[in-house]
N, C-alpha and C. Protein backbone atom coordinates (compact mmCIF):
# COMPACT_ATOMS: atom_id res chain seq x y z
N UNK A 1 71.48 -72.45 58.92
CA UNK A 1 72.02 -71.73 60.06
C UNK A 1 72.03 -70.25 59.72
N UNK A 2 71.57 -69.51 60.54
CA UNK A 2 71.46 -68.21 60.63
C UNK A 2 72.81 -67.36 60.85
N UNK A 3 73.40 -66.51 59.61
CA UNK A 3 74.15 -65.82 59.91
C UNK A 3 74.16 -64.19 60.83
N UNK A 4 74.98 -63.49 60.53
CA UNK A 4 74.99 -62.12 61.29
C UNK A 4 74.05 -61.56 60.58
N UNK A 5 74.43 -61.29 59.25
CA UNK A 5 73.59 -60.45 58.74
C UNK A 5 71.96 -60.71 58.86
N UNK A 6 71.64 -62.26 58.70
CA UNK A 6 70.29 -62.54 59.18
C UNK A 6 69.66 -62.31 60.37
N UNK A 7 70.80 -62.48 61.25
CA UNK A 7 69.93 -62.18 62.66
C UNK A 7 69.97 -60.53 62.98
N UNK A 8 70.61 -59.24 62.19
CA UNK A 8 70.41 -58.28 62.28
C UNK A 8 69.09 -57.62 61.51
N UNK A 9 68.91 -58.48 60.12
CA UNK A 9 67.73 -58.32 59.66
C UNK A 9 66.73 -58.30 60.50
N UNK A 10 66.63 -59.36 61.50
CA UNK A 10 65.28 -60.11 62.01
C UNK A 10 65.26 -59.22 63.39
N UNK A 11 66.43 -58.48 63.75
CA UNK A 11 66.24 -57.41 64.73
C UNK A 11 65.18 -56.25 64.52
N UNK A 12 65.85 -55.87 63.21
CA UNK A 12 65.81 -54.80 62.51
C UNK A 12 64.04 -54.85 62.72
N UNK A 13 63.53 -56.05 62.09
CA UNK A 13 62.06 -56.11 61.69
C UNK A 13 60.94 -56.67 62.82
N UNK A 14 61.80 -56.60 63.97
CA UNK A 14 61.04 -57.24 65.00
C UNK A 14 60.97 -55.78 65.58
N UNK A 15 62.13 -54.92 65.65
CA UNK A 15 61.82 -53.57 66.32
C UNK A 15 60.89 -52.96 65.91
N UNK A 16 60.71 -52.63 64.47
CA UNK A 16 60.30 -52.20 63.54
C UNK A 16 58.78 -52.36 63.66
N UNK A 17 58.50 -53.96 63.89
CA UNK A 17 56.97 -54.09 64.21
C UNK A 17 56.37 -53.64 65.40
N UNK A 18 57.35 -54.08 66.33
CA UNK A 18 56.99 -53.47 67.73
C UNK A 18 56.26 -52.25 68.16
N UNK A 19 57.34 -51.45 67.38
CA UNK A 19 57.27 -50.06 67.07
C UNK A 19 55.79 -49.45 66.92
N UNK A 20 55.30 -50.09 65.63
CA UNK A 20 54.01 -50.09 64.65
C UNK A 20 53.16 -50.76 65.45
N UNK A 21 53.18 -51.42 66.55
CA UNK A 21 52.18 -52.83 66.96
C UNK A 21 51.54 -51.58 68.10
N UNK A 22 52.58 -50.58 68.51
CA UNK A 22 52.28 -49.98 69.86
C UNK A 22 51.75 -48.33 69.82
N UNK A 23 51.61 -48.25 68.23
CA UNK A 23 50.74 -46.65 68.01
C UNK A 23 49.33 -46.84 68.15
N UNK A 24 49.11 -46.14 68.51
CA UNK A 24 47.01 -45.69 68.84
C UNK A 24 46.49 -45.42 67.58
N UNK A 25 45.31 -45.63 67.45
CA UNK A 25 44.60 -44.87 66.20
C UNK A 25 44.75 -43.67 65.92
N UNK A 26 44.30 -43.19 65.17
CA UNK A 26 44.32 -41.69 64.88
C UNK A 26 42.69 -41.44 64.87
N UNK A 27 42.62 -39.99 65.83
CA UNK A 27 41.54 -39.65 65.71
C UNK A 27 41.62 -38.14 65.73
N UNK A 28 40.71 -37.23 65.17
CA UNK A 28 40.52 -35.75 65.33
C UNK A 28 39.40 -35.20 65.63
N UNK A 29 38.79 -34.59 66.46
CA UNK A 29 37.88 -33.88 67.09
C UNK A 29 38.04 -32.42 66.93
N UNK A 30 36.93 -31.78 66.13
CA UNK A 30 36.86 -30.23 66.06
C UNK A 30 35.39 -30.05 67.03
N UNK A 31 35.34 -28.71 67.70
CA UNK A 31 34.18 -28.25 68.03
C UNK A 31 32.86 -27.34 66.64
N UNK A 32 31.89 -27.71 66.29
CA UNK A 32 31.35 -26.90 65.41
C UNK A 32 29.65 -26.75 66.23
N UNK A 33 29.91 -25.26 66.57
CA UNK A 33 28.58 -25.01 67.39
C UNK A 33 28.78 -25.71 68.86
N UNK A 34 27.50 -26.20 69.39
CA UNK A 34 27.73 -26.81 70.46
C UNK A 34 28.11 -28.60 69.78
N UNK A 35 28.28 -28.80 69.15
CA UNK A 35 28.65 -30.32 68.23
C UNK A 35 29.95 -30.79 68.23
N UNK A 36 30.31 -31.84 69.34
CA UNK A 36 31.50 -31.87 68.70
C UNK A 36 31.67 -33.40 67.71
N UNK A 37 32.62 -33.14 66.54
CA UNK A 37 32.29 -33.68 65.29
C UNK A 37 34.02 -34.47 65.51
N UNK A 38 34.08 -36.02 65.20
CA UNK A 38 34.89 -36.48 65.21
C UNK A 38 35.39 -37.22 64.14
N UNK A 39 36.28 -37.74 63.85
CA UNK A 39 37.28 -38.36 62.83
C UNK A 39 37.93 -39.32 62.93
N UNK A 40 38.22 -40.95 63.06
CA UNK A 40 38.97 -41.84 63.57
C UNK A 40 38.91 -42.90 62.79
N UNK A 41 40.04 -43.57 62.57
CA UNK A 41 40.12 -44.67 62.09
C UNK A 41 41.57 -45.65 62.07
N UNK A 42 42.04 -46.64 61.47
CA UNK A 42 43.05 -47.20 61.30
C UNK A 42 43.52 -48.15 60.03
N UNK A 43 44.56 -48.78 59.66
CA UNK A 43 45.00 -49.24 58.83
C UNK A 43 45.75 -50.67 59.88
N UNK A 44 45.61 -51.70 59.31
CA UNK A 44 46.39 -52.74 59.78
C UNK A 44 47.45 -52.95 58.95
N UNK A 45 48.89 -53.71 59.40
CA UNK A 45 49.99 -53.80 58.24
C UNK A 45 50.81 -55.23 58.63
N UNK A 46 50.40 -56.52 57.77
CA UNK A 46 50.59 -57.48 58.29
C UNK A 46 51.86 -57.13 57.76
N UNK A 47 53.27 -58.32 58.02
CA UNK A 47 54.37 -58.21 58.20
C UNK A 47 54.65 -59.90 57.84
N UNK A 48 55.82 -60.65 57.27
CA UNK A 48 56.36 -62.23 57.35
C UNK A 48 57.34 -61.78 56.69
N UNK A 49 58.60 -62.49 57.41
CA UNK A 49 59.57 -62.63 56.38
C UNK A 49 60.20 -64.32 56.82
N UNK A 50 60.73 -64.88 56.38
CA UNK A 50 60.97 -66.48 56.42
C UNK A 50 62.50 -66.69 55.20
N UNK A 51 63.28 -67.26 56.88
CA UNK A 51 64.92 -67.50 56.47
C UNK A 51 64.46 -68.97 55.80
N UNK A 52 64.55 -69.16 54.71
CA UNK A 52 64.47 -70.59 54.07
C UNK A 52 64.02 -71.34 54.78
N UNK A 53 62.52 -70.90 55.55
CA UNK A 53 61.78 -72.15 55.70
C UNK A 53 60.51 -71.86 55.51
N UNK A 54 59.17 -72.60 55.54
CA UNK A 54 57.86 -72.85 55.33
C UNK A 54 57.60 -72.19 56.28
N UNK A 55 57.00 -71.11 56.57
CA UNK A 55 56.08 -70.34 57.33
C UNK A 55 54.92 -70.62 57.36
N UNK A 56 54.48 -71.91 56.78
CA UNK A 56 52.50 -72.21 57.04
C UNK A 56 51.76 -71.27 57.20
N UNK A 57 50.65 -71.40 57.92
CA UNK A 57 49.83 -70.49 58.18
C UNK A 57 50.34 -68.96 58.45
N UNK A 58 51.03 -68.40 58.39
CA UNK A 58 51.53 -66.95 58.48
C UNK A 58 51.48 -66.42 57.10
N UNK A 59 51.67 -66.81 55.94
CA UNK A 59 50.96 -66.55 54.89
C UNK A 59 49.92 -66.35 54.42
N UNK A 60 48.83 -67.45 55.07
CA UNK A 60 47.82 -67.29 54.68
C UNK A 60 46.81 -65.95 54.45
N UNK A 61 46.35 -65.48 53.39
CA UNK A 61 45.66 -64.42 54.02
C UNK A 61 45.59 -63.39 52.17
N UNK A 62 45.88 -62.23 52.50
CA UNK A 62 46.21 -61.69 51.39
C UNK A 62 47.07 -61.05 50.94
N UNK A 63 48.24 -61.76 51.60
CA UNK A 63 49.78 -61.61 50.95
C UNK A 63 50.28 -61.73 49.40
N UNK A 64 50.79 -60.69 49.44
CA UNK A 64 51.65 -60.63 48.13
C UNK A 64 53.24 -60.48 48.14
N UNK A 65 53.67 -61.53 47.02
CA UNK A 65 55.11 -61.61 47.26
C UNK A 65 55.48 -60.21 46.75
N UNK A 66 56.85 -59.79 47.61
CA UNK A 66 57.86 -59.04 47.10
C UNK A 66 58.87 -59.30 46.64
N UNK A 67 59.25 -58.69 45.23
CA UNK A 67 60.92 -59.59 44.58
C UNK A 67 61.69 -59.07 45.50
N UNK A 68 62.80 -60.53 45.57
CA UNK A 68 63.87 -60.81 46.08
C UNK A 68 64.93 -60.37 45.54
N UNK A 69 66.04 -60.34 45.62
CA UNK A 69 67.51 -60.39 44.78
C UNK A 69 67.65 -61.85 44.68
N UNK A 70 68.51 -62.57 43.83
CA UNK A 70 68.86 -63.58 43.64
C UNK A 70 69.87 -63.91 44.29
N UNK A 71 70.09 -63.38 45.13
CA UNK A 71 71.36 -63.67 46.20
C UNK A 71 70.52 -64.11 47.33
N UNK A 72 69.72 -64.25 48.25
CA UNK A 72 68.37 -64.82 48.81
C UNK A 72 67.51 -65.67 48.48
N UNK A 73 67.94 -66.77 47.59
CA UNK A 73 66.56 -67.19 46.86
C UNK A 73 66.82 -68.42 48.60
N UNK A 74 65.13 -68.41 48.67
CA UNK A 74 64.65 -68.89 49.95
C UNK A 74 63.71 -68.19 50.89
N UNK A 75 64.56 -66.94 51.28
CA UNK A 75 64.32 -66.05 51.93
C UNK A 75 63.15 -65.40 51.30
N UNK A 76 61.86 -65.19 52.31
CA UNK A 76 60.77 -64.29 51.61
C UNK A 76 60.39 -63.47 52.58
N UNK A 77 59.98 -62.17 51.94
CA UNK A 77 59.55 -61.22 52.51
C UNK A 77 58.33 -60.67 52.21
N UNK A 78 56.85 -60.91 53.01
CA UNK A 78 55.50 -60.60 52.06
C UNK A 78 54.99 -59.43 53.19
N UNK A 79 53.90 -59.02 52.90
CA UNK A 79 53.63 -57.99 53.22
C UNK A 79 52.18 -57.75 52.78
N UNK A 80 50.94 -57.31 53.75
CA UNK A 80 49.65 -57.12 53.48
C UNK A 80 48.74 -56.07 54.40
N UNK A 81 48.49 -54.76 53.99
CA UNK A 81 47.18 -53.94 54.62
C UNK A 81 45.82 -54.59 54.30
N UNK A 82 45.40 -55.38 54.79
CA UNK A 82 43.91 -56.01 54.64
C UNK A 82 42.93 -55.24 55.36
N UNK A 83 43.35 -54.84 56.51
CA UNK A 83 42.22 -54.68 57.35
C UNK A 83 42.14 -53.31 57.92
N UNK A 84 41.17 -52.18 57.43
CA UNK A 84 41.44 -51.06 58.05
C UNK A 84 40.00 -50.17 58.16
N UNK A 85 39.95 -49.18 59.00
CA UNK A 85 38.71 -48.72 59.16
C UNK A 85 38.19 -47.33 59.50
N UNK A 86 37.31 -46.69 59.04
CA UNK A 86 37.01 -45.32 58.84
C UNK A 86 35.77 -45.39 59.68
N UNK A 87 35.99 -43.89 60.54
CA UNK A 87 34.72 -43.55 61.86
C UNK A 87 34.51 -42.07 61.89
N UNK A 88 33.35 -41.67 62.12
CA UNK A 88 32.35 -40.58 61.96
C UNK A 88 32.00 -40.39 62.69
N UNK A 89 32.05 -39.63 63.97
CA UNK A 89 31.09 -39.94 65.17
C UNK A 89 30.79 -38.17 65.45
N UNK A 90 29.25 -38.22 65.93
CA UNK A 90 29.50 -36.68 66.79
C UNK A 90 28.35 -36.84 68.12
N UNK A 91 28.83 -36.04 69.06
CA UNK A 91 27.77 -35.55 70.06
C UNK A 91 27.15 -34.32 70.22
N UNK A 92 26.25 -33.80 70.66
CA UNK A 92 25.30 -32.66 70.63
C UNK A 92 24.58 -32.89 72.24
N UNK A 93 24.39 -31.71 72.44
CA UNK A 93 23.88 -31.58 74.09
C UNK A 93 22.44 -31.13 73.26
N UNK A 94 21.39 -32.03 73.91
CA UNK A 94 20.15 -31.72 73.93
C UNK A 94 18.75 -32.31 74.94
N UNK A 95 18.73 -30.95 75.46
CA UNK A 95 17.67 -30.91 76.34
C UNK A 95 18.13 -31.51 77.30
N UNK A 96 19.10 -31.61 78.33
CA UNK A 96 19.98 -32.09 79.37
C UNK A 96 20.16 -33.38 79.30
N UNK A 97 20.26 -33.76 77.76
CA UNK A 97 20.74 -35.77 77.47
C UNK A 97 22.09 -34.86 76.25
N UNK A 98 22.53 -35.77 75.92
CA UNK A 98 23.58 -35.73 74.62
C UNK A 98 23.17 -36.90 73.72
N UNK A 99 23.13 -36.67 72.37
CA UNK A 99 23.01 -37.19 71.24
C UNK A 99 24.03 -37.34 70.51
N UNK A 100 24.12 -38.73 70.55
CA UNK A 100 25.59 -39.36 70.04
C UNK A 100 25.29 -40.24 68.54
N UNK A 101 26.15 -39.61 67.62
CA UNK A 101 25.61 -40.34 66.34
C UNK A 101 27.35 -41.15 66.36
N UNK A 102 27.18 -42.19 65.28
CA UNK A 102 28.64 -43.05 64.93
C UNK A 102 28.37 -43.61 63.73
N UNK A 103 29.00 -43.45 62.50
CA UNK A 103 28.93 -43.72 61.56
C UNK A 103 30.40 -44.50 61.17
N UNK A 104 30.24 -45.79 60.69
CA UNK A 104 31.63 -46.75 60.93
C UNK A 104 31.82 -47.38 59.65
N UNK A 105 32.98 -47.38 58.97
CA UNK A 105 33.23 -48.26 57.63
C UNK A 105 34.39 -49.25 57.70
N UNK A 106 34.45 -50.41 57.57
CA UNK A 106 34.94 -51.32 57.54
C UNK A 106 35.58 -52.03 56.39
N UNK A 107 37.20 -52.12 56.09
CA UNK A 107 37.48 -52.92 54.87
C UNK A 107 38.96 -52.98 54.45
């Protein structure tokens, strides 16, 4: 059974994701010449925490435990950036078309 303090935790970390679930990428665009030269990418940040029970498949993946206190033993809290990605892109006006390059890294 879930006490106070647990269900303020699980507030705490549900806002918390929300929060994080609802920012945009980051991107930056400078002008150089008639070129404009861009910058964008992201980071993913998986999230589990589990009141003394089996979370199955929500682990799976490339989670790593975080120590606990021994006042919690049950309770886990893991945590994983797996998935994130770097972008290069520019356009150029030429000859009344635009030339769009995108250069993309994945990992």
């Amino acid at each position: 059974m879930w006490n106070n303090k647990k269900k303020a935790s699980l507030g705490g970390l549900t806002a918390m994701a929300l929060a994080m679930g609802t920012t945009s990428a980051l991107a930056l665009e400078i002008q150089v010449g008639d070129t404009t030269v861009g910058l964008y990418g992201y980071a993913r940040l998986n999230m589990a925490y589990s009141f003394d029970q089996d979370a199955g498949s929500a682990n799976e993946g490339y989670f790593g435990d975080i120590e606990r206190s021994e006042d919690k033993v049950g309770d886990q809290f893991q945590a994983s950036a797996t998935q994130s990605r770097i972008g290069f892109r520019t356009s150029t006006p030429v000859e009344g078309s635009t030339l769009y390059t995108v250069i993309e890294g994945d990992f």
